[in-house]
PDB file of N, CA and C in Angstrom:
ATOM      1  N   UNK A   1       0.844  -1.175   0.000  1.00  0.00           N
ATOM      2  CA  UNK A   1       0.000   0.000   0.000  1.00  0.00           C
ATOM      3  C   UNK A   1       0.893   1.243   0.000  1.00  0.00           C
ATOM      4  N   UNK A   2       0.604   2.002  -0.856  1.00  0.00           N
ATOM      5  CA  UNK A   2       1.204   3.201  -1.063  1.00  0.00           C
ATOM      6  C   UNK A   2       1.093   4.516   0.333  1.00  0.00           C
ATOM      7  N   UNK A   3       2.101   4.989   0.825  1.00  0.00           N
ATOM      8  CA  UNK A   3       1.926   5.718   1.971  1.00  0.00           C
ATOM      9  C   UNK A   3       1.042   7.122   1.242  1.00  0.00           C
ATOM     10  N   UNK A   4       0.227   7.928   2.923  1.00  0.00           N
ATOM     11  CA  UNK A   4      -0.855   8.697   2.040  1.00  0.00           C
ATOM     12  C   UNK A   4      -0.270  10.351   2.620  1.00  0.00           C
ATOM     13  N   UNK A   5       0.913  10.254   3.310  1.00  0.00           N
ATOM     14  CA  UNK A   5       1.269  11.457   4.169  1.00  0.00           C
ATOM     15  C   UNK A   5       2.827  10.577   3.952  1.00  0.00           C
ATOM     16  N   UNK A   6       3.549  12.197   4.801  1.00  0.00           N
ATOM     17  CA  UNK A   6       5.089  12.026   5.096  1.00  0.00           C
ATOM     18  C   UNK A   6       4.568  12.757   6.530  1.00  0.00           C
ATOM     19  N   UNK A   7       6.228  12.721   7.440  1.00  0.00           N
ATOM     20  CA  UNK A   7       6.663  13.281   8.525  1.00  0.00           C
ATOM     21  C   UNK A   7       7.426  14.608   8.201  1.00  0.00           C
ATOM     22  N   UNK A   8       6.554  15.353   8.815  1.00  0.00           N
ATOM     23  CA  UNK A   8       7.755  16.396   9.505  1.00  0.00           C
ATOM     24  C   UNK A   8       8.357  16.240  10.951  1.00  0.00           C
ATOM     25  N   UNK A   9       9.362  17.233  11.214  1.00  0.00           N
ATOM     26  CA  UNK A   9      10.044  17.010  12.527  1.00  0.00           C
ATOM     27  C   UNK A   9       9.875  17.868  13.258  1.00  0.00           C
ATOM     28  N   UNK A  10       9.573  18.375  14.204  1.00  0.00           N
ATOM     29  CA  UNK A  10       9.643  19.244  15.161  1.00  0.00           C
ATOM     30  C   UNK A  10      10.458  20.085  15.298  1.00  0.00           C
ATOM     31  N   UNK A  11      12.112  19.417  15.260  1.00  0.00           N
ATOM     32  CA  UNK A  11      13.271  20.034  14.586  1.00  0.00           C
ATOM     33  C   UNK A  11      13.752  20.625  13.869  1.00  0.00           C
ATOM     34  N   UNK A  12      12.508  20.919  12.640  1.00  0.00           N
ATOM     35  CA  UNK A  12      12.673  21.740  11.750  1.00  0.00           C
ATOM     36  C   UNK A  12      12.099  23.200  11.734  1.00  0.00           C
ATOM     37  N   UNK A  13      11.379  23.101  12.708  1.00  0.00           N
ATOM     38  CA  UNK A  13      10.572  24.504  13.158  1.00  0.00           C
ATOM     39  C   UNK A  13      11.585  25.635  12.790  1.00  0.00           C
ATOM     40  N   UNK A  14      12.808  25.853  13.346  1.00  0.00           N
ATOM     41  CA  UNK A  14      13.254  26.866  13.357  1.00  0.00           C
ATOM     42  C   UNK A  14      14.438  26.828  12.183  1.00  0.00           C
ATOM     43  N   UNK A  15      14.824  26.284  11.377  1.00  0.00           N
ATOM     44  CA  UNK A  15      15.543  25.853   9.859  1.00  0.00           C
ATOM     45  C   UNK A  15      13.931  26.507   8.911  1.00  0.00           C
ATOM     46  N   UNK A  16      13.142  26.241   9.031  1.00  0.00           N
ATOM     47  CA  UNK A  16      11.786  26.609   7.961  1.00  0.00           C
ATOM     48  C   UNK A  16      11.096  27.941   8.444  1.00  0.00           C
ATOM     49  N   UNK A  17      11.389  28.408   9.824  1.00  0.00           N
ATOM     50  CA  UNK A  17      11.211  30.436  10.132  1.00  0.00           C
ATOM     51  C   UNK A  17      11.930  30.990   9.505  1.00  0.00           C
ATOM     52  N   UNK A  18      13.228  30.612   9.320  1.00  0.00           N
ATOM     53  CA  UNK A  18      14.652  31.739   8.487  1.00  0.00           C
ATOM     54  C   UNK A  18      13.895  31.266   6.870  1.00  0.00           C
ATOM     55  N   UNK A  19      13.326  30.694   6.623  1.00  0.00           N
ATOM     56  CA  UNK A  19      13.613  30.541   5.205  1.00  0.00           C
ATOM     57  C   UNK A  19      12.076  31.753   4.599  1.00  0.00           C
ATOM     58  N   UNK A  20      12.564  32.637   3.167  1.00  0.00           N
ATOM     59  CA  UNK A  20      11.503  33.473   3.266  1.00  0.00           C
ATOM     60  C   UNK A  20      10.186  32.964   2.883  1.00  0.00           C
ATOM     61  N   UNK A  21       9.154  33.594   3.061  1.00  0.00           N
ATOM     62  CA  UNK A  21       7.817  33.028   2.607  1.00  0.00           C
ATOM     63  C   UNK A  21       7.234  32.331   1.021  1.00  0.00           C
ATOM     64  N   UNK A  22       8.007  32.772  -0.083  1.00  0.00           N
ATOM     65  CA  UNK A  22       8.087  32.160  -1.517  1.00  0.00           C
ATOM     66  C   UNK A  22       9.042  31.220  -1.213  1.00  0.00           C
ATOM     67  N   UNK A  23       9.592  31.182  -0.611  1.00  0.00           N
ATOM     68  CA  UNK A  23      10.707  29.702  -1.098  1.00  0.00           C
ATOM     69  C   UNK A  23      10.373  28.437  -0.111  1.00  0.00           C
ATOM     70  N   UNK A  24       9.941  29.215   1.089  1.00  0.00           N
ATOM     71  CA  UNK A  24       8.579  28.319   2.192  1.00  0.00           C
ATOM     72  C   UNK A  24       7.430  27.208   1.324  1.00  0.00           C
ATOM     73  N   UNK A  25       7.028  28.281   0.720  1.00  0.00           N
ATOM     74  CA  UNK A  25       5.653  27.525  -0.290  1.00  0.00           C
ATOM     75  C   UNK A  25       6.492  26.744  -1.157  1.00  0.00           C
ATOM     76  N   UNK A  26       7.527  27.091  -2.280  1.00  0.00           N
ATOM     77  CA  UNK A  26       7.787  25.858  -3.110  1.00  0.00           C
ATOM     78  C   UNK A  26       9.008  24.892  -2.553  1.00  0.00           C
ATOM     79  N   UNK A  27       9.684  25.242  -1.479  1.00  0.00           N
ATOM     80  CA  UNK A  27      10.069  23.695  -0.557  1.00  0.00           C
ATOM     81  C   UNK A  27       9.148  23.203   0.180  1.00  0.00           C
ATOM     82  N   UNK A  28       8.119  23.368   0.455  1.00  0.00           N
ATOM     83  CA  UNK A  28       6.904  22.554   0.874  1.00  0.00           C
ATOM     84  C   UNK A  28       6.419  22.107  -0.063  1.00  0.00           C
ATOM     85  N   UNK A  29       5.919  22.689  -1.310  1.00  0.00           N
ATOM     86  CA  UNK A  29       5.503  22.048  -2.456  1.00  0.00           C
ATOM     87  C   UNK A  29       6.228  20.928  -2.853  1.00  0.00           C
ATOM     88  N   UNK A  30       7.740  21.138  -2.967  1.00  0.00           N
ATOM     89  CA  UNK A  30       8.409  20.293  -3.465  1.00  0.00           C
ATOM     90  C   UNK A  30       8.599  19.523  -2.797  1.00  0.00           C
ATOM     91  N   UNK A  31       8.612  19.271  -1.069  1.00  0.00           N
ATOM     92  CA  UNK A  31       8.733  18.062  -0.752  1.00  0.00           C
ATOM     93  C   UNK A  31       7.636  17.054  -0.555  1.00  0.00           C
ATOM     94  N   UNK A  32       6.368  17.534  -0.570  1.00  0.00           N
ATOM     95  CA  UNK A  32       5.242  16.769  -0.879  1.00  0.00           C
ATOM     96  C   UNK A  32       5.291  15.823  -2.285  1.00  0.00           C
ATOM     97  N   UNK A  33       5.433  16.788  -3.225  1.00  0.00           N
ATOM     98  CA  UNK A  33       6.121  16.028  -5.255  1.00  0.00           C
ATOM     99  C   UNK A  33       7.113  14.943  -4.774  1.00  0.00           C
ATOM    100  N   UNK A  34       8.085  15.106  -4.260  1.00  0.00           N
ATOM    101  CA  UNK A  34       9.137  14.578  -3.910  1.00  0.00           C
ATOM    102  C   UNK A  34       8.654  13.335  -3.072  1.00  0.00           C
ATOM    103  N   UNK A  35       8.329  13.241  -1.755  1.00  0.00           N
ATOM    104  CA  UNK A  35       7.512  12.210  -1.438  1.00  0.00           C
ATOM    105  C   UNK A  35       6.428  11.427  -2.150  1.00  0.00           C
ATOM    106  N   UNK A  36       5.657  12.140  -2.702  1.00  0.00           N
ATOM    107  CA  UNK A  36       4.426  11.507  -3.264  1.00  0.00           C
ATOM    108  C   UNK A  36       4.775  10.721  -4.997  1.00  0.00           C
ATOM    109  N   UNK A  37       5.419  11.680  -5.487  1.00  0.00           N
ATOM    110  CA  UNK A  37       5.162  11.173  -6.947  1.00  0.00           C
ATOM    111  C   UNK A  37       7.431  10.983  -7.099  1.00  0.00           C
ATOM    112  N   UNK A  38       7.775  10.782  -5.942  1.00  0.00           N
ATOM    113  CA  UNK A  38       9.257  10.865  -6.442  1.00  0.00           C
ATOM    114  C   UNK A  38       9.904  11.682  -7.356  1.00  0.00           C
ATOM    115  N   UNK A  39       9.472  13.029  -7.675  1.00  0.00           N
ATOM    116  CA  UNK A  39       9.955  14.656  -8.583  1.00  0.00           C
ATOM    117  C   UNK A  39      11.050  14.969  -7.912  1.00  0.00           C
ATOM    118  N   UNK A  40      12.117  14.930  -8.748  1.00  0.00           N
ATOM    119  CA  UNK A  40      13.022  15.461  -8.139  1.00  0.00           C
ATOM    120  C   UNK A  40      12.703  17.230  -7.857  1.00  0.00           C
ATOM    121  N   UNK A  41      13.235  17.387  -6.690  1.00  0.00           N
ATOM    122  CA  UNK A  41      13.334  18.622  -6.185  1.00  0.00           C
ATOM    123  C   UNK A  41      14.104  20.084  -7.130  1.00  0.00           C
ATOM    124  N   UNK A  42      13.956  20.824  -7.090  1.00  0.00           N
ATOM    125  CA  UNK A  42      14.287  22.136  -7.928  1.00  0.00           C
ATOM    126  C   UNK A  42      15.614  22.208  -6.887  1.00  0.00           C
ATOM    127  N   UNK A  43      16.586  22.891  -7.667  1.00  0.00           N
ATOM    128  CA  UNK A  43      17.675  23.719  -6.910  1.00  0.00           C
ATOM    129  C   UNK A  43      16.895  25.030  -6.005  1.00  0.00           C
ATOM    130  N   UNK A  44      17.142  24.740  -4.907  1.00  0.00           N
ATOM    131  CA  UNK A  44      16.957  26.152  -4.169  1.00  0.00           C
ATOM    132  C   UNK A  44      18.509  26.739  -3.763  1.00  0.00           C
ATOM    133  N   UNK A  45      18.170  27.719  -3.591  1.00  0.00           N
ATOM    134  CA  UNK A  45      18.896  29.015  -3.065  1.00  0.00           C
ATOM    135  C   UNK A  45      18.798  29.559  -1.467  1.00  0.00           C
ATOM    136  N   UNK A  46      20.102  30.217  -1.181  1.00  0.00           N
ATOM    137  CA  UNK A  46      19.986  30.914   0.626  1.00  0.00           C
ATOM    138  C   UNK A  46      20.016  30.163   1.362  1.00  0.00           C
ATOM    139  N   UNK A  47      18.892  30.173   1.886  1.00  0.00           N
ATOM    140  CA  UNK A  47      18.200  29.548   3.208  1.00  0.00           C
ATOM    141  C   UNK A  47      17.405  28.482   2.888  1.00  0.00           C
ATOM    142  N   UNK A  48      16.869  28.504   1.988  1.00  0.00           N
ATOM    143  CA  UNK A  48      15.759  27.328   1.585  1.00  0.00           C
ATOM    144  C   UNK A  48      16.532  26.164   0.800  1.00  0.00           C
ATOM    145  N   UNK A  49      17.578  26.588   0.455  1.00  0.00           N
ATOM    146  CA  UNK A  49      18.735  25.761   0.025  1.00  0.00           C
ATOM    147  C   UNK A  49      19.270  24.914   0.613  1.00  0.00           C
ATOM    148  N   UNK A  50      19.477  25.487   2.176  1.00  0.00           N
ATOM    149  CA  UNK A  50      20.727  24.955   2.957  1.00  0.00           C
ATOM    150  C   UNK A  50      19.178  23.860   3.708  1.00  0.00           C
ATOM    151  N   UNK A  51      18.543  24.750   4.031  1.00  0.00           N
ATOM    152  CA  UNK A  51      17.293  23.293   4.367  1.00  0.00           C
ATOM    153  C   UNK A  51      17.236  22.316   3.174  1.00  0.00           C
ATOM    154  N   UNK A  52      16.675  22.621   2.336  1.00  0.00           N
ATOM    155  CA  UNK A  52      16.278  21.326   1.261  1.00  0.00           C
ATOM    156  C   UNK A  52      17.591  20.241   1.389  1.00  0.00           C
ATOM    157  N   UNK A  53      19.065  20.488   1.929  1.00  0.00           N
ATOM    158  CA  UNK A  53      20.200  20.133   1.855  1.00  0.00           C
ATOM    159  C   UNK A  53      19.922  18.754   3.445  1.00  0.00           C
ATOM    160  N   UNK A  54      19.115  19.355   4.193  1.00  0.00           N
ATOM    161  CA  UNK A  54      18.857  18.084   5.348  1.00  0.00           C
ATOM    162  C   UNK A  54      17.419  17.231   5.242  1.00  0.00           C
ATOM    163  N   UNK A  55      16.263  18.324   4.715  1.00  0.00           N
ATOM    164  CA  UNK A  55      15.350  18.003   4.607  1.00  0.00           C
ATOM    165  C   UNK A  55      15.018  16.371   3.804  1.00  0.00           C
ATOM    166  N   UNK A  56      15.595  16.709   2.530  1.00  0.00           N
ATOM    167  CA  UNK A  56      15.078  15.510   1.347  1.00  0.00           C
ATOM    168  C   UNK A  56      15.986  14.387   1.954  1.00  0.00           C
ATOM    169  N   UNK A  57      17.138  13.962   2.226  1.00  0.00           N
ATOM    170  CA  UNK A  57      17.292  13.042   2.468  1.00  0.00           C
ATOM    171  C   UNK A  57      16.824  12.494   3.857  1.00  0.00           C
ATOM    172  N   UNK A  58      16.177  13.314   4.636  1.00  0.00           N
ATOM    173  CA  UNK A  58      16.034  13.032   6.167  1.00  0.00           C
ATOM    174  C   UNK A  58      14.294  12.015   5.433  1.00  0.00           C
ATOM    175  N   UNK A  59      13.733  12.916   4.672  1.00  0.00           N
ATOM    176  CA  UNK A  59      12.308  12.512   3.828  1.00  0.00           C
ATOM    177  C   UNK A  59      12.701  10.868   3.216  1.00  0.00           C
ATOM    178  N   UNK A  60      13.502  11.200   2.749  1.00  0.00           N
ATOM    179  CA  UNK A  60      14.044   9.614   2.021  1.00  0.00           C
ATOM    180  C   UNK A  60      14.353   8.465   3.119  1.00  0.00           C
ATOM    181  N   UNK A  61      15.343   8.819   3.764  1.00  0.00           N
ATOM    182  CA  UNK A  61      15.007   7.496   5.152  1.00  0.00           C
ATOM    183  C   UNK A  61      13.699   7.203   5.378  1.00  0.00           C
ATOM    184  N   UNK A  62      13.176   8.506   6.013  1.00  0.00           N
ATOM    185  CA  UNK A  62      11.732   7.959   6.498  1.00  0.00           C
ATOM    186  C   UNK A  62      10.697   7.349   5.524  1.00  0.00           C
ATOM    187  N   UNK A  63      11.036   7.509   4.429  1.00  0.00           N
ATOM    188  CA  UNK A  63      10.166   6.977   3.461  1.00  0.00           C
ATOM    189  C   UNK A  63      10.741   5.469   3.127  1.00  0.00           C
ATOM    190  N   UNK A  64      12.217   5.048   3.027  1.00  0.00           N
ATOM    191  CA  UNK A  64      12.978   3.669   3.681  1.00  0.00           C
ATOM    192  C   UNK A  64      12.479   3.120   4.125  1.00  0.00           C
ATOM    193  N   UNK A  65      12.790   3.565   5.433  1.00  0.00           N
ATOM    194  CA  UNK A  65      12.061   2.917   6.852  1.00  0.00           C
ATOM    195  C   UNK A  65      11.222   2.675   7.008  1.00  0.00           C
ATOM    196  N   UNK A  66      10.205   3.035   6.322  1.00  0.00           N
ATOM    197  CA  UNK A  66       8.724   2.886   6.290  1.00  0.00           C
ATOM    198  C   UNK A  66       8.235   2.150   5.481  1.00  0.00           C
ATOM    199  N   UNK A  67       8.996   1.710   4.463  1.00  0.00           N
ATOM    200  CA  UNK A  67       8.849   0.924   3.665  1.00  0.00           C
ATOM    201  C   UNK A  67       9.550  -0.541   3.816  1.00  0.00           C
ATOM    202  N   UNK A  68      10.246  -0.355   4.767  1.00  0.00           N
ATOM    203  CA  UNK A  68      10.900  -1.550   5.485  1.00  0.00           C
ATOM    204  C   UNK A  68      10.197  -2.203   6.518  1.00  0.00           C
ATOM    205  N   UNK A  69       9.442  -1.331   7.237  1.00  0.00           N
ATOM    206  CA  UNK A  69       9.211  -1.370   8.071  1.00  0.00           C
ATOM    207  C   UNK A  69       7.640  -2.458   7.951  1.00  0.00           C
ATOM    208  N   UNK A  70       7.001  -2.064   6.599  1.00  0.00           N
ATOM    209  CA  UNK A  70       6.094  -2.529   6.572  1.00  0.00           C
ATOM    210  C   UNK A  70       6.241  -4.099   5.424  1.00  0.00           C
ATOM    211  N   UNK A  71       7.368  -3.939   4.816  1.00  0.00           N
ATOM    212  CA  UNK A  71       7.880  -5.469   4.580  1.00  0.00           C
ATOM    213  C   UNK A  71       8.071  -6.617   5.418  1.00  0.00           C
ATOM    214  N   UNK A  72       8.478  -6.262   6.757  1.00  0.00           N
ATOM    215  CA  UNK A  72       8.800  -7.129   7.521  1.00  0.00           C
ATOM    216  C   UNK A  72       7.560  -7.315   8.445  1.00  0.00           C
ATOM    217  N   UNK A  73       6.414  -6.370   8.658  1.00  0.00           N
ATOM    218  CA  UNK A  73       5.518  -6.974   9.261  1.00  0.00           C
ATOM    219  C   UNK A  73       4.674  -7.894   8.343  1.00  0.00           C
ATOM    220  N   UNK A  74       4.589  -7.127   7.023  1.00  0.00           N
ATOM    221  CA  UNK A  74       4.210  -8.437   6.025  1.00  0.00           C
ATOM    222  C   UNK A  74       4.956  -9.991   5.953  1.00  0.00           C
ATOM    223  N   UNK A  75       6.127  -9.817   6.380  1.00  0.00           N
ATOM    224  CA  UNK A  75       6.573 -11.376   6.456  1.00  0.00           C
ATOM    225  C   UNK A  75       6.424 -12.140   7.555  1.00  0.00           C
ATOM    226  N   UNK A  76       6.063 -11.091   8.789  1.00  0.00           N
ATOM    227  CA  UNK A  76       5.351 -11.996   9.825  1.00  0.00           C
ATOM    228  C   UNK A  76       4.365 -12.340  10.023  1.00  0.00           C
ATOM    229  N   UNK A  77       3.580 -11.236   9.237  1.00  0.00           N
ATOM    230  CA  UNK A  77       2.198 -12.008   9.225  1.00  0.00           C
ATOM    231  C   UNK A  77       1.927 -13.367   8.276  1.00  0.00           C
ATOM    232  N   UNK A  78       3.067 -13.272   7.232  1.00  0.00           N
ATOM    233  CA  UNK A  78       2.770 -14.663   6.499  1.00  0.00           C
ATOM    234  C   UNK A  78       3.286 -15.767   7.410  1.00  0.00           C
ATOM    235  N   UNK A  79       4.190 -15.739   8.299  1.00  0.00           N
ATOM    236  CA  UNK A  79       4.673 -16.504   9.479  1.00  0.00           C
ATOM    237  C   UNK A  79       3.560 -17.334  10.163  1.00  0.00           C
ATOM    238  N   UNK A  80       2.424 -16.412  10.163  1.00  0.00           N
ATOM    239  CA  UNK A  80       1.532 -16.735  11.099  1.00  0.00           C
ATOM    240  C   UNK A  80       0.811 -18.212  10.581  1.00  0.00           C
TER     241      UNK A  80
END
């Protein structure tokens, strides 16, 4: 089953205040594309740059992991 949401972090609260309000909207845009339909991300710039630089791969584990995560309960339930 295809996941229907991603995670944000709590941690990012204050990395996504410095960044300005247009580049806010399309690194949010883009990491939704990016999660959902796998789009690679646009080059950003500044501040929204140096985030997109922790953000997407922090997105990619969790999207891993989550996908691991739910392989292996599928193999225990065939266990059963």
């Amino acid at each position: 089953m295809k996941q229907k949401g991603m995670l944000l972090y709590y941690d990012w609260i204050e990395p996504f205040s410095l960044v300005e309000e247009e580049d806010f909207k399309r690194l949010i845009l883009a990491m939704l594309r990016y999660h959902a339909y796998g789009t690679k991300p646009p080059v950003f710039k500044g501040t929204a740059g140096i985030v997109a630089q922790f953000v997407f791969p922090q997105l990619e584990r969790a999207k891993t992991n989550s996908e691991n995560g739910r392989k292996g309960a599928l193999a225990l339930h065939k266990q059963d």
